[in-house]
PDB file of N, CA and C in Angstrom:
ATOM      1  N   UNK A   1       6.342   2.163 -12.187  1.00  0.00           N
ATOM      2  CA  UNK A   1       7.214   1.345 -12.968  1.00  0.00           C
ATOM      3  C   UNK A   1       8.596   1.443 -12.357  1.00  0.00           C
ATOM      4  N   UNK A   2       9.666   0.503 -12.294  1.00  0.00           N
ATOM      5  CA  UNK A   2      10.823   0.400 -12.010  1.00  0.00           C
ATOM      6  C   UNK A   2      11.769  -0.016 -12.882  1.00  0.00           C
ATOM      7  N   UNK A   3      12.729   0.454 -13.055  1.00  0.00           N
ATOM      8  CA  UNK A   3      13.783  -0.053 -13.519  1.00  0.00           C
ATOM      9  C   UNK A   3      15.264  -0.407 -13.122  1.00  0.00           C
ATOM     10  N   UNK A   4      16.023  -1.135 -13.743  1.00  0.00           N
ATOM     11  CA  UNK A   4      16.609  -1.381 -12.574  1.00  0.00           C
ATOM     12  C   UNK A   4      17.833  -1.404 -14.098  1.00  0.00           C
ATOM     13  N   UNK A   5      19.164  -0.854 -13.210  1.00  0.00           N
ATOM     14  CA  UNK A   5      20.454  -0.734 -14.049  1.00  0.00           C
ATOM     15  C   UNK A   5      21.704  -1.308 -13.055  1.00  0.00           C
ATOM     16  N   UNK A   6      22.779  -1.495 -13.420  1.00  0.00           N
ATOM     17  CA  UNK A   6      24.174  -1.959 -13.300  1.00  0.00           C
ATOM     18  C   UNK A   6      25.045  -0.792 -13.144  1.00  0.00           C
ATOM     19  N   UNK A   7      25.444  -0.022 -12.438  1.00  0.00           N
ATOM     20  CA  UNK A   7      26.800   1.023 -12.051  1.00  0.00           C
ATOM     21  C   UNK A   7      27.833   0.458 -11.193  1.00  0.00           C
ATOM     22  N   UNK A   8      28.787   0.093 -11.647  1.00  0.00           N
ATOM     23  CA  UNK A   8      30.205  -0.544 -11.416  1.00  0.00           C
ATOM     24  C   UNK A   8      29.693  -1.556 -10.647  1.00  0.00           C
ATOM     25  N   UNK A   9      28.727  -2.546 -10.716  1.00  0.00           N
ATOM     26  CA  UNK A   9      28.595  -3.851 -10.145  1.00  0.00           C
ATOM     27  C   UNK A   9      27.535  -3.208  -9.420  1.00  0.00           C
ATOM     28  N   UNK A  10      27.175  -2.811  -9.002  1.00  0.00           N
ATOM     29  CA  UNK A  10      25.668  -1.861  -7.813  1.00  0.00           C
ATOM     30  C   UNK A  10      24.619  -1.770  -8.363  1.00  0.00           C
ATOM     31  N   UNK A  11      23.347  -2.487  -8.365  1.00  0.00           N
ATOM     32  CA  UNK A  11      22.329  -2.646  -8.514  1.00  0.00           C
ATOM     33  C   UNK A  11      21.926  -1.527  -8.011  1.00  0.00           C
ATOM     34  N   UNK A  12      21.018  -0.887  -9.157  1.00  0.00           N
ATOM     35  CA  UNK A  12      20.413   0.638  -8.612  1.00  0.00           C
ATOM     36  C   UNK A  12      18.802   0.443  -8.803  1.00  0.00           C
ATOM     37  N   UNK A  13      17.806   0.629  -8.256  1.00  0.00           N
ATOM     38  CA  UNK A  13      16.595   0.841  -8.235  1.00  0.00           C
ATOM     39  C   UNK A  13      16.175   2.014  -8.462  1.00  0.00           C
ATOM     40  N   UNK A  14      15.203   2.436  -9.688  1.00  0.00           N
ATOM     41  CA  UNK A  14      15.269   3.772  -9.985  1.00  0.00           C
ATOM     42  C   UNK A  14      13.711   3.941 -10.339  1.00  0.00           C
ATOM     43  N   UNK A  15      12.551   4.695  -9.691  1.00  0.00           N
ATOM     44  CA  UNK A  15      10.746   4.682  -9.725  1.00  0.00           C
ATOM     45  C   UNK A  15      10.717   5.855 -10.468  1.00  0.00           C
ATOM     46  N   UNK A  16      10.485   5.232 -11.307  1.00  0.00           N
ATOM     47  CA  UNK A  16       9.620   6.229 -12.344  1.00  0.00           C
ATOM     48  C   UNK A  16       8.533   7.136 -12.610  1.00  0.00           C
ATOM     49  N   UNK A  17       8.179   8.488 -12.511  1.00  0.00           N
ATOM     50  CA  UNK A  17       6.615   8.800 -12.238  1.00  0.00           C
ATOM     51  C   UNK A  17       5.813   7.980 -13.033  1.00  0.00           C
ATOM     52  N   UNK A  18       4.222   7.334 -12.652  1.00  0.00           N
ATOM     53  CA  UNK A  18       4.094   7.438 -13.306  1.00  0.00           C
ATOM     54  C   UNK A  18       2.635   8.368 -14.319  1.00  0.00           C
ATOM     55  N   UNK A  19       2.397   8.468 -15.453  1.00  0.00           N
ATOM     56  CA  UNK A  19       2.026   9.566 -15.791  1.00  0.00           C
ATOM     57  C   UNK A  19       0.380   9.781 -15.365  1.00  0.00           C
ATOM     58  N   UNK A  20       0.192  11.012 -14.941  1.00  0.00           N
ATOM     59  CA  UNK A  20      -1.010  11.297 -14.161  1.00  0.00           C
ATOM     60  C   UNK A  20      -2.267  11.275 -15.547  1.00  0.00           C
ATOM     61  N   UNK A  21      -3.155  10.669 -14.999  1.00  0.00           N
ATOM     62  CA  UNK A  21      -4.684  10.354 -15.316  1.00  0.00           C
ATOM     63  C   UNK A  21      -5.269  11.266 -15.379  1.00  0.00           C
ATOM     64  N   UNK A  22      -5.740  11.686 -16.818  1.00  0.00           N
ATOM     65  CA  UNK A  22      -6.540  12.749 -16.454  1.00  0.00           C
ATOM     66  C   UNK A  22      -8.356  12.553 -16.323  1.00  0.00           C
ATOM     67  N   UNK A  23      -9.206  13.471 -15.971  1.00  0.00           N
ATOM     68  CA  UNK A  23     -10.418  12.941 -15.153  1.00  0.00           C
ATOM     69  C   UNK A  23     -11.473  14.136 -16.258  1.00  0.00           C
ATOM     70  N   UNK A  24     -12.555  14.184 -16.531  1.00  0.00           N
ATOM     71  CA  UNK A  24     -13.594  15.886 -16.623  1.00  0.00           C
ATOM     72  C   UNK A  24     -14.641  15.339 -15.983  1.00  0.00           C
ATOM     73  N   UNK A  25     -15.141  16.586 -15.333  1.00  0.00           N
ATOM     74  CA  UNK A  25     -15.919  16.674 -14.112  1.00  0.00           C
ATOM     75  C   UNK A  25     -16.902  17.960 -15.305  1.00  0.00           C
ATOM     76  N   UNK A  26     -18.198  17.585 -15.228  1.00  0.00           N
ATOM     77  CA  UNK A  26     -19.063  18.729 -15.857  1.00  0.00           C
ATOM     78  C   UNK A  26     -20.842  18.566 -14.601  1.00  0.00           C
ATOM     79  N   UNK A  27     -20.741  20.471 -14.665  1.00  0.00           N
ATOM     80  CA  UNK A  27     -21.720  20.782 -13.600  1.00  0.00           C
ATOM     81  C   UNK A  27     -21.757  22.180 -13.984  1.00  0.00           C
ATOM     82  N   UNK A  28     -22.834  22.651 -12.971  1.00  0.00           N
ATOM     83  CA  UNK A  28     -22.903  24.213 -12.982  1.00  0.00           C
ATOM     84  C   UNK A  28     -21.490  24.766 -12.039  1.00  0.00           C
ATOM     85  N   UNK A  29     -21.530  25.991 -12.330  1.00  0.00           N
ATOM     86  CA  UNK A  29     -20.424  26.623 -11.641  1.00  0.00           C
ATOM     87  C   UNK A  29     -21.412  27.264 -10.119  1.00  0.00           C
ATOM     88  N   UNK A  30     -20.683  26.941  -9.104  1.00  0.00           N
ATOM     89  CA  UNK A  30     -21.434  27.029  -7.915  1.00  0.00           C
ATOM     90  C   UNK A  30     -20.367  28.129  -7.079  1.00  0.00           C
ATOM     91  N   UNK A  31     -19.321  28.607  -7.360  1.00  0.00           N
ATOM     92  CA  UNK A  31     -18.143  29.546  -6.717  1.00  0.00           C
ATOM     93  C   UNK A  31     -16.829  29.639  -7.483  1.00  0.00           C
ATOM     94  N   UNK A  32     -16.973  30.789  -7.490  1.00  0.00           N
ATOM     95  CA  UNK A  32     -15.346  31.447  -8.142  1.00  0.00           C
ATOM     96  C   UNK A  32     -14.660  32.366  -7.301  1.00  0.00           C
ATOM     97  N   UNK A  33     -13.206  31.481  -7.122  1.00  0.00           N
ATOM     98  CA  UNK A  33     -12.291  32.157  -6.254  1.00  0.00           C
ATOM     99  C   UNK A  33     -11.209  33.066  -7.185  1.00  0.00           C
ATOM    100  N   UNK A  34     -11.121  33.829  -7.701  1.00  0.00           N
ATOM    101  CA  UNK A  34     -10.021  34.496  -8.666  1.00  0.00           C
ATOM    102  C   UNK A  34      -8.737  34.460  -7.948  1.00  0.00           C
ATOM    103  N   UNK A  35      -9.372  35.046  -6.911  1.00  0.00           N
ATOM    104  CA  UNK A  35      -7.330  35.667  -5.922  1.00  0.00           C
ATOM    105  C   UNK A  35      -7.042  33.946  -6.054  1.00  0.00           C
ATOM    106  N   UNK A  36      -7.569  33.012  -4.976  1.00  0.00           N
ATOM    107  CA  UNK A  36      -7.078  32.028  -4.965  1.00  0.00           C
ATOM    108  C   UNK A  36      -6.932  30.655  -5.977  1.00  0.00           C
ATOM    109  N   UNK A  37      -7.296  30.994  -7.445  1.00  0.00           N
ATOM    110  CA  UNK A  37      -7.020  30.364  -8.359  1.00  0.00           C
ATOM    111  C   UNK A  37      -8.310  29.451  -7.755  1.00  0.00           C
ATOM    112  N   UNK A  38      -9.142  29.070  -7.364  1.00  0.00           N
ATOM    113  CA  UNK A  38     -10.422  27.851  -7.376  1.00  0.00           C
ATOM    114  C   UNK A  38     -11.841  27.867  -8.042  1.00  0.00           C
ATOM    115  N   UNK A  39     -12.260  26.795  -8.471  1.00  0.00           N
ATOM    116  CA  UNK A  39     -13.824  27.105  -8.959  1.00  0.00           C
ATOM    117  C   UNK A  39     -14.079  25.496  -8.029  1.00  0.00           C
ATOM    118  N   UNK A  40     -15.620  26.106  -7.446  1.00  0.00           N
ATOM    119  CA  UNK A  40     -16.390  24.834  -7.572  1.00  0.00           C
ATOM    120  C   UNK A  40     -17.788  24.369  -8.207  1.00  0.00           C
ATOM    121  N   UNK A  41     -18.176  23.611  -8.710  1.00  0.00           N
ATOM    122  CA  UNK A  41     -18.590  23.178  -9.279  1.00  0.00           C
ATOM    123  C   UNK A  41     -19.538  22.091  -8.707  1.00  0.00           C
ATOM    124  N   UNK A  42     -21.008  22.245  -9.087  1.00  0.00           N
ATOM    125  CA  UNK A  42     -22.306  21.002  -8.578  1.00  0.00           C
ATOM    126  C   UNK A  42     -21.942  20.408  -9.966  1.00  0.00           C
ATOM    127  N   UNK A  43     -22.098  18.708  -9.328  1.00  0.00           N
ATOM    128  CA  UNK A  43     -21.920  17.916 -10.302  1.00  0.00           C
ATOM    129  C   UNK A  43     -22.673  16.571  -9.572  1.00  0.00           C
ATOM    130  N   UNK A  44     -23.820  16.525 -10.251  1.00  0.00           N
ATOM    131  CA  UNK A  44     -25.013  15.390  -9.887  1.00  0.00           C
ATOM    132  C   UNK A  44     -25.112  16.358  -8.351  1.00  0.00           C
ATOM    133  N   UNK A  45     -25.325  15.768  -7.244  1.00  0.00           N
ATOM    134  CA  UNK A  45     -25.509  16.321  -5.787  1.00  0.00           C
ATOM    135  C   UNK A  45     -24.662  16.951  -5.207  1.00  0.00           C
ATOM    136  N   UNK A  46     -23.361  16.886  -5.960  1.00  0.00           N
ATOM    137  CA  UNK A  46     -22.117  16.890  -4.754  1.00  0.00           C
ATOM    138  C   UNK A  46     -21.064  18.593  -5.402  1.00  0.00           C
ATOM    139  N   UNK A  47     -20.744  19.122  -4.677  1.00  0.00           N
ATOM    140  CA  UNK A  47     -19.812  20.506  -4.616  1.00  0.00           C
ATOM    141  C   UNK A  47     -18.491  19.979  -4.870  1.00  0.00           C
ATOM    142  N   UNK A  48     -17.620  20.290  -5.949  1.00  0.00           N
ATOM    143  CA  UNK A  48     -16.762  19.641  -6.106  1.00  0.00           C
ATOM    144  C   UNK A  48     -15.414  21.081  -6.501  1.00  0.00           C
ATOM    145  N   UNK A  49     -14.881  21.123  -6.031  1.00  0.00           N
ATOM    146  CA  UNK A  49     -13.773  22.262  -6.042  1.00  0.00           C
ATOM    147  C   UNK A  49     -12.062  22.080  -6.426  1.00  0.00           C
ATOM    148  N   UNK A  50     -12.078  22.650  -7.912  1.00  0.00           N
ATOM    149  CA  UNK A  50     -10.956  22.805  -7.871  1.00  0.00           C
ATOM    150  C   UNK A  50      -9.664  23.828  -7.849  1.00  0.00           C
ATOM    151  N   UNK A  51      -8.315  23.368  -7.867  1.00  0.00           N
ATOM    152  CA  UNK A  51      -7.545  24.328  -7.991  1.00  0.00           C
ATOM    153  C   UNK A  51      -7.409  24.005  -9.911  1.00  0.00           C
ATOM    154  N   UNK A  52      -7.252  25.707 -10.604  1.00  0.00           N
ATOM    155  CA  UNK A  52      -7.035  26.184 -11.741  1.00  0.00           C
ATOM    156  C   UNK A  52      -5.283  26.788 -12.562  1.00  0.00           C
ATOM    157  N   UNK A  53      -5.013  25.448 -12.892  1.00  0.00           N
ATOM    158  CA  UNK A  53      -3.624  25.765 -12.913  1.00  0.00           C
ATOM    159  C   UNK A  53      -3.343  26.827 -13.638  1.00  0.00           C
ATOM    160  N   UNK A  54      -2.355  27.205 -13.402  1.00  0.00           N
ATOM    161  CA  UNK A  54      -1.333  29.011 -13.999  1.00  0.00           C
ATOM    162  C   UNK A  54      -2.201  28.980 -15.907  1.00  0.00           C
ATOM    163  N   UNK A  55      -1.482  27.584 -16.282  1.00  0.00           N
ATOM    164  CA  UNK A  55      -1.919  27.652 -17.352  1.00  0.00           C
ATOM    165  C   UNK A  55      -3.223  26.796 -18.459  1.00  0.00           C
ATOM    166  N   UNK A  56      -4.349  27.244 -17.393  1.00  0.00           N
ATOM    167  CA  UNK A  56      -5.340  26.778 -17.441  1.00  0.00           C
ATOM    168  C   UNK A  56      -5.887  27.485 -19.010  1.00  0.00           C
ATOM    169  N   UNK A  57      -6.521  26.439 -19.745  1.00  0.00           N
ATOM    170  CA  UNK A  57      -7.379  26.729 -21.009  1.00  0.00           C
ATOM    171  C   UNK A  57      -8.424  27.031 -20.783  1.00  0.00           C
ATOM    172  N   UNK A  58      -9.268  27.791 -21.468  1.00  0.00           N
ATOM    173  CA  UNK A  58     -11.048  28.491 -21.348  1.00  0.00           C
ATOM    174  C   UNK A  58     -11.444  28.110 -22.933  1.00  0.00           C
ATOM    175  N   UNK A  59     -12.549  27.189 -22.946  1.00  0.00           N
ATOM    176  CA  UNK A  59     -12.884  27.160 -24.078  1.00  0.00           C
ATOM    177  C   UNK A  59     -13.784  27.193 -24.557  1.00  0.00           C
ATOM    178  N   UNK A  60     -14.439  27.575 -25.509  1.00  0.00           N
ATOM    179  CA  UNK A  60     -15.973  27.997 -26.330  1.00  0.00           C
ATOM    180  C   UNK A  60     -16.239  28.960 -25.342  1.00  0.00           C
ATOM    181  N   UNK A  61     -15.823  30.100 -25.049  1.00  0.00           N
ATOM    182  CA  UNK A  61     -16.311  31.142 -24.722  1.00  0.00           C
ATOM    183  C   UNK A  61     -16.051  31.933 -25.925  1.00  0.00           C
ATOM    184  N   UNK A  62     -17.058  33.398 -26.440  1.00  0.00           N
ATOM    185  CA  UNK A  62     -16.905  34.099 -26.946  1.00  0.00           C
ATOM    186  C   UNK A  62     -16.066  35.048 -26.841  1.00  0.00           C
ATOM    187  N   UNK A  63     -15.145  35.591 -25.959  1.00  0.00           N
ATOM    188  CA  UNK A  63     -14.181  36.588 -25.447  1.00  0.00           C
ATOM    189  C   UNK A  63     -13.030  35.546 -25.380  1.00  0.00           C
ATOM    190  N   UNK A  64     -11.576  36.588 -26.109  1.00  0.00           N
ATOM    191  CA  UNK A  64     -10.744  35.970 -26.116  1.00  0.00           C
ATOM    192  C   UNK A  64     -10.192  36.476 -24.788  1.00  0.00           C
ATOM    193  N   UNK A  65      -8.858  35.312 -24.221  1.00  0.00           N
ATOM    194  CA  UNK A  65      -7.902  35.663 -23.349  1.00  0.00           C
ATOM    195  C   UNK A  65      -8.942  35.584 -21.867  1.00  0.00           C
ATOM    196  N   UNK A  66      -9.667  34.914 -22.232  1.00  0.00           N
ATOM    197  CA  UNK A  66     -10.867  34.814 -20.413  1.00  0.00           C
ATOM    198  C   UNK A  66      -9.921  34.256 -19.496  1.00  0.00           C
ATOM    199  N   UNK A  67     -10.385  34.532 -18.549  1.00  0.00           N
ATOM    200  CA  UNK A  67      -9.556  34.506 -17.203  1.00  0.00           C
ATOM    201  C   UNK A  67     -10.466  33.831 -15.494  1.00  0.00           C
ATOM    202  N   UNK A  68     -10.369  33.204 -14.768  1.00  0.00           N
ATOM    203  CA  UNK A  68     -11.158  32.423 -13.836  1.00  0.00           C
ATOM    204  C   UNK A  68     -12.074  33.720 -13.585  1.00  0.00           C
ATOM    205  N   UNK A  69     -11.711  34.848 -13.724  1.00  0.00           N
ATOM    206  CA  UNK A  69     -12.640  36.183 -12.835  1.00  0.00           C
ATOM    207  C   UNK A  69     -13.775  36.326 -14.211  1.00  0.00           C
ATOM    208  N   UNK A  70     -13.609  36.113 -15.256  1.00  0.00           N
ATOM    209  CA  UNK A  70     -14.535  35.979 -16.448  1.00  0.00           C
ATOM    210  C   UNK A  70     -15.548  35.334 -16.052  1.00  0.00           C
ATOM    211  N   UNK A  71     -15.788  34.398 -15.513  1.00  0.00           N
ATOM    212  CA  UNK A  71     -16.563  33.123 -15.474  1.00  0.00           C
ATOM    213  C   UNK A  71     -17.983  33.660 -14.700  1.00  0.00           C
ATOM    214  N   UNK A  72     -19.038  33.337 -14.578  1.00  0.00           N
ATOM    215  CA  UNK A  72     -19.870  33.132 -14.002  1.00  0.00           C
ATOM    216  C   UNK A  72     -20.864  32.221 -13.065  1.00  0.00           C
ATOM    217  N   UNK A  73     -21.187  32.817 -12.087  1.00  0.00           N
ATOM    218  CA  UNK A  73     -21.867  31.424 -11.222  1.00  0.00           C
ATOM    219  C   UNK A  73     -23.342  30.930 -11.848  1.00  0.00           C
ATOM    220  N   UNK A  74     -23.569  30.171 -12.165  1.00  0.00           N
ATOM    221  CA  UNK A  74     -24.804  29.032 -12.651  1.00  0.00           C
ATOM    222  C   UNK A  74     -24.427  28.677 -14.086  1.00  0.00           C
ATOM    223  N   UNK A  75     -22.963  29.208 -14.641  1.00  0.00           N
ATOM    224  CA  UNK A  75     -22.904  28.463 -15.913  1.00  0.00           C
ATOM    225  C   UNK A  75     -22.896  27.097 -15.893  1.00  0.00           C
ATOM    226  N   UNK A  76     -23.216  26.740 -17.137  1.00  0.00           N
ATOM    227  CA  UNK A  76     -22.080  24.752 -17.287  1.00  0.00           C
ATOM    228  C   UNK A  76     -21.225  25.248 -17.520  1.00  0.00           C
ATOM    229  N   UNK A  77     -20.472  24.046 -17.304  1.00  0.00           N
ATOM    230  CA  UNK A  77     -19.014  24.028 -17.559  1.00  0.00           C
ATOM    231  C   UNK A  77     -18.689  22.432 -17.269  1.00  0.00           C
ATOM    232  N   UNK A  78     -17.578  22.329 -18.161  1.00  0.00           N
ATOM    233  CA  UNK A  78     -17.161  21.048 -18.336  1.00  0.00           C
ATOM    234  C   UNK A  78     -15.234  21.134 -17.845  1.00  0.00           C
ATOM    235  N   UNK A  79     -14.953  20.417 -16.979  1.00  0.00           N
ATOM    236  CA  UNK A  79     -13.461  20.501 -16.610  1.00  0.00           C
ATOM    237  C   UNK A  79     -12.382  19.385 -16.597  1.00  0.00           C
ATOM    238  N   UNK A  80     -11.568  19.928 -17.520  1.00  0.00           N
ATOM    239  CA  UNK A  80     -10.862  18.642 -17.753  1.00  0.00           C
ATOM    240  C   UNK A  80      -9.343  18.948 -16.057  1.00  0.00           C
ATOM    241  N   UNK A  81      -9.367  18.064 -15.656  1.00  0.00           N
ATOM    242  CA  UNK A  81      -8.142  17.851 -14.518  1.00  0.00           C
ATOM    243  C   UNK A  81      -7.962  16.744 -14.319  1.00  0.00           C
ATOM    244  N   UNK A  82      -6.115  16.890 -13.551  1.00  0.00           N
ATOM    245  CA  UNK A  82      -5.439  16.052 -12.741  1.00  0.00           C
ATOM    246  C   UNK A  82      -5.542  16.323 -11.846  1.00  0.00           C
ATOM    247  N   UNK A  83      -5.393  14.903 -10.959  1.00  0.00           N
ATOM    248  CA  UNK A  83      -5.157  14.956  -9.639  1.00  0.00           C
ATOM    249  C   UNK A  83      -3.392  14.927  -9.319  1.00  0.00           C
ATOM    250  N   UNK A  84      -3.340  16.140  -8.719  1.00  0.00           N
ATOM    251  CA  UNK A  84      -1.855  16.563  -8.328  1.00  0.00           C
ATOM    252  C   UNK A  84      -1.553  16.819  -6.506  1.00  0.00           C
ATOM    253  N   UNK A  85      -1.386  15.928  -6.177  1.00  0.00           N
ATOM    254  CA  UNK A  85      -0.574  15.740  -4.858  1.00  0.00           C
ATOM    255  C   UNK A  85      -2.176  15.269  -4.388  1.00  0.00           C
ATOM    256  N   UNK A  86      -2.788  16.119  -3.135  1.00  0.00           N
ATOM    257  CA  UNK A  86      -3.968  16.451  -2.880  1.00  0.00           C
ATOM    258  C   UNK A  86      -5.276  17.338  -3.221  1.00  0.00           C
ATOM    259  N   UNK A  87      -4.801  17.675  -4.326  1.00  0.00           N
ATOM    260  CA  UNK A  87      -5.448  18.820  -5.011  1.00  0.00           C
ATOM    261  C   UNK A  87      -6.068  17.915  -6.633  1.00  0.00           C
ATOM    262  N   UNK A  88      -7.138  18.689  -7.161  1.00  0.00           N
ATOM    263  CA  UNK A  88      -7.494  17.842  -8.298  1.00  0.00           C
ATOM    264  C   UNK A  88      -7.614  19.493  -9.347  1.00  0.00           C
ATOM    265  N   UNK A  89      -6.650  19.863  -9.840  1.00  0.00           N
ATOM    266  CA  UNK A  89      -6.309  20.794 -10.714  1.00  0.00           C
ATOM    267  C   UNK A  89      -6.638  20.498 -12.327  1.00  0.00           C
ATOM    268  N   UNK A  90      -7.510  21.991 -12.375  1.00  0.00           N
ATOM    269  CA  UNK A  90      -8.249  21.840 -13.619  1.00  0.00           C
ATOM    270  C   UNK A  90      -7.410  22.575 -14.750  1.00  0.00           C
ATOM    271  N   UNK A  91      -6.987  22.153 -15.908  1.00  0.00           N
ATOM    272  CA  UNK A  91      -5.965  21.945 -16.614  1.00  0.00           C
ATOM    273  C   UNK A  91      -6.841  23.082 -18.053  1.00  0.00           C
ATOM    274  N   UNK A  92      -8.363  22.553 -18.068  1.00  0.00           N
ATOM    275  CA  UNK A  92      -9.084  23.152 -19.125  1.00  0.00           C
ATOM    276  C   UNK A  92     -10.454  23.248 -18.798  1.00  0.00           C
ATOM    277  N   UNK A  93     -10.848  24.468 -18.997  1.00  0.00           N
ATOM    278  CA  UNK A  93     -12.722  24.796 -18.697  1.00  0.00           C
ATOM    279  C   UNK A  93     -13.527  24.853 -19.505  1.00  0.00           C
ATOM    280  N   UNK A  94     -14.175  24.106 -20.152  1.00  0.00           N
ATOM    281  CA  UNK A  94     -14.945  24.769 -21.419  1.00  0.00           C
ATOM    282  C   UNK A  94     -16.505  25.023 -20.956  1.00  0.00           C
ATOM    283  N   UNK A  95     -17.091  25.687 -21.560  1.00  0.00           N
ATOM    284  CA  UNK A  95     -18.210  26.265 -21.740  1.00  0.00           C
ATOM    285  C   UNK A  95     -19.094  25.458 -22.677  1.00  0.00           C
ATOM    286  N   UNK A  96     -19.983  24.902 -21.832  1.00  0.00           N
ATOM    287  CA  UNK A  96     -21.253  23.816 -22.555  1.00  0.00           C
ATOM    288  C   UNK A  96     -22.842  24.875 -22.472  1.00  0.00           C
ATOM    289  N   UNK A  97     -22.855  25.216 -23.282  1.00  0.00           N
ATOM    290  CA  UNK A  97     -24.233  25.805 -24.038  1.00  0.00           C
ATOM    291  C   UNK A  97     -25.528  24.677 -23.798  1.00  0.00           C
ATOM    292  N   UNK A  98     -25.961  25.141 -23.342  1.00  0.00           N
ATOM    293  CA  UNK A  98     -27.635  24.185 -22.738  1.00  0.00           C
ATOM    294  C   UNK A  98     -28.127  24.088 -24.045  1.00  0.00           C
ATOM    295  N   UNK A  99     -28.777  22.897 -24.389  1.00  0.00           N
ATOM    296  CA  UNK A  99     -29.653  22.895 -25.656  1.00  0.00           C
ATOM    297  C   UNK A  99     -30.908  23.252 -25.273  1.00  0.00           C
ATOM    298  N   UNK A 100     -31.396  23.809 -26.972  1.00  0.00           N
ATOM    299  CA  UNK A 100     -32.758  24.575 -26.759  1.00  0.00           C
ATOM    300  C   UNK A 100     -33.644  23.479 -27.103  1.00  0.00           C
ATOM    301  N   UNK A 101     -34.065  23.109 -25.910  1.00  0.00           N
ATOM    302  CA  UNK A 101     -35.128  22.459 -25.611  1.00  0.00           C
ATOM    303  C   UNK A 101     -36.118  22.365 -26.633  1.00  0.00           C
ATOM    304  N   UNK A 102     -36.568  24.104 -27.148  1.00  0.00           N
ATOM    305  CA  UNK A 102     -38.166  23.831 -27.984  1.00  0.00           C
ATOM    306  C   UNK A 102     -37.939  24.024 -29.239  1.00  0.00           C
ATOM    307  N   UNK A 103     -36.241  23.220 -29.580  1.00  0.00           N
ATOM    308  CA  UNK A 103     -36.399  22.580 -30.934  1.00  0.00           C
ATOM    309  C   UNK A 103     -36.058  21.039 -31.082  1.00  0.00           C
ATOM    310  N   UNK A 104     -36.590  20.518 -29.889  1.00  0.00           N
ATOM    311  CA  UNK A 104     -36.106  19.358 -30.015  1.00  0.00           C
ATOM    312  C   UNK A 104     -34.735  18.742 -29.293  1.00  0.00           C
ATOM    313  N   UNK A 105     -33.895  19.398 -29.145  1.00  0.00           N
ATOM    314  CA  UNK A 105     -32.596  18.888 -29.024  1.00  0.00           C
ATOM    315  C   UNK A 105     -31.605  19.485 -27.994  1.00  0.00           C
TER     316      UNK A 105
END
């Protein structure tokens, strides 16, 4: 978006961010990087890896205060992120519980 203002007769052109899209990506957890803040994640065929921002959410886990080193490889997980610069940074992780099959649902 642009806008455009008047300062002592001078047409100023001024670009606005504009606000980032957010995306969720849900798969098994296929790698956890702790030191380097990353998880990746199978989702349909494809390995999909992100960076885990500072103040990343963990949710429906049973343990409070979880942390990327909490996590486990072959969980689900469902990830909500932006795409920030070149990086697609996951903002929130939650924890999707497989349904039990031999009741139906």
């Amino acid at each position: 978006m642009t806008s455009r203002s008047s300062l002592a007769g001078d047409a100023v052109s001024v670009e606005e961010p504009e606000a980032a899209a957010s995306a969720t990506t849900a798969g098994k957890i296929q790698a956890i990087d702790a030191e380097a803040r990353e998880i990746t994640i199978k989702h349909k065929k494809e390995n999909t890896t992100f960076s885990v921002a500072a103040d990343c959410e963990f949710i429906g886990y049973e343990k409070e205060g979880m942390t990327l080193a909490d996590l486990t490889i072959g969980e689900r997980t469902r990830i909500s992120w932006i795409k920030e610069g070149d990086q697609q940074v996951a903002h929130q992780i939650e924890h999707v519980v497989a349904k039990d099959k031999s009741r139906g649902g």
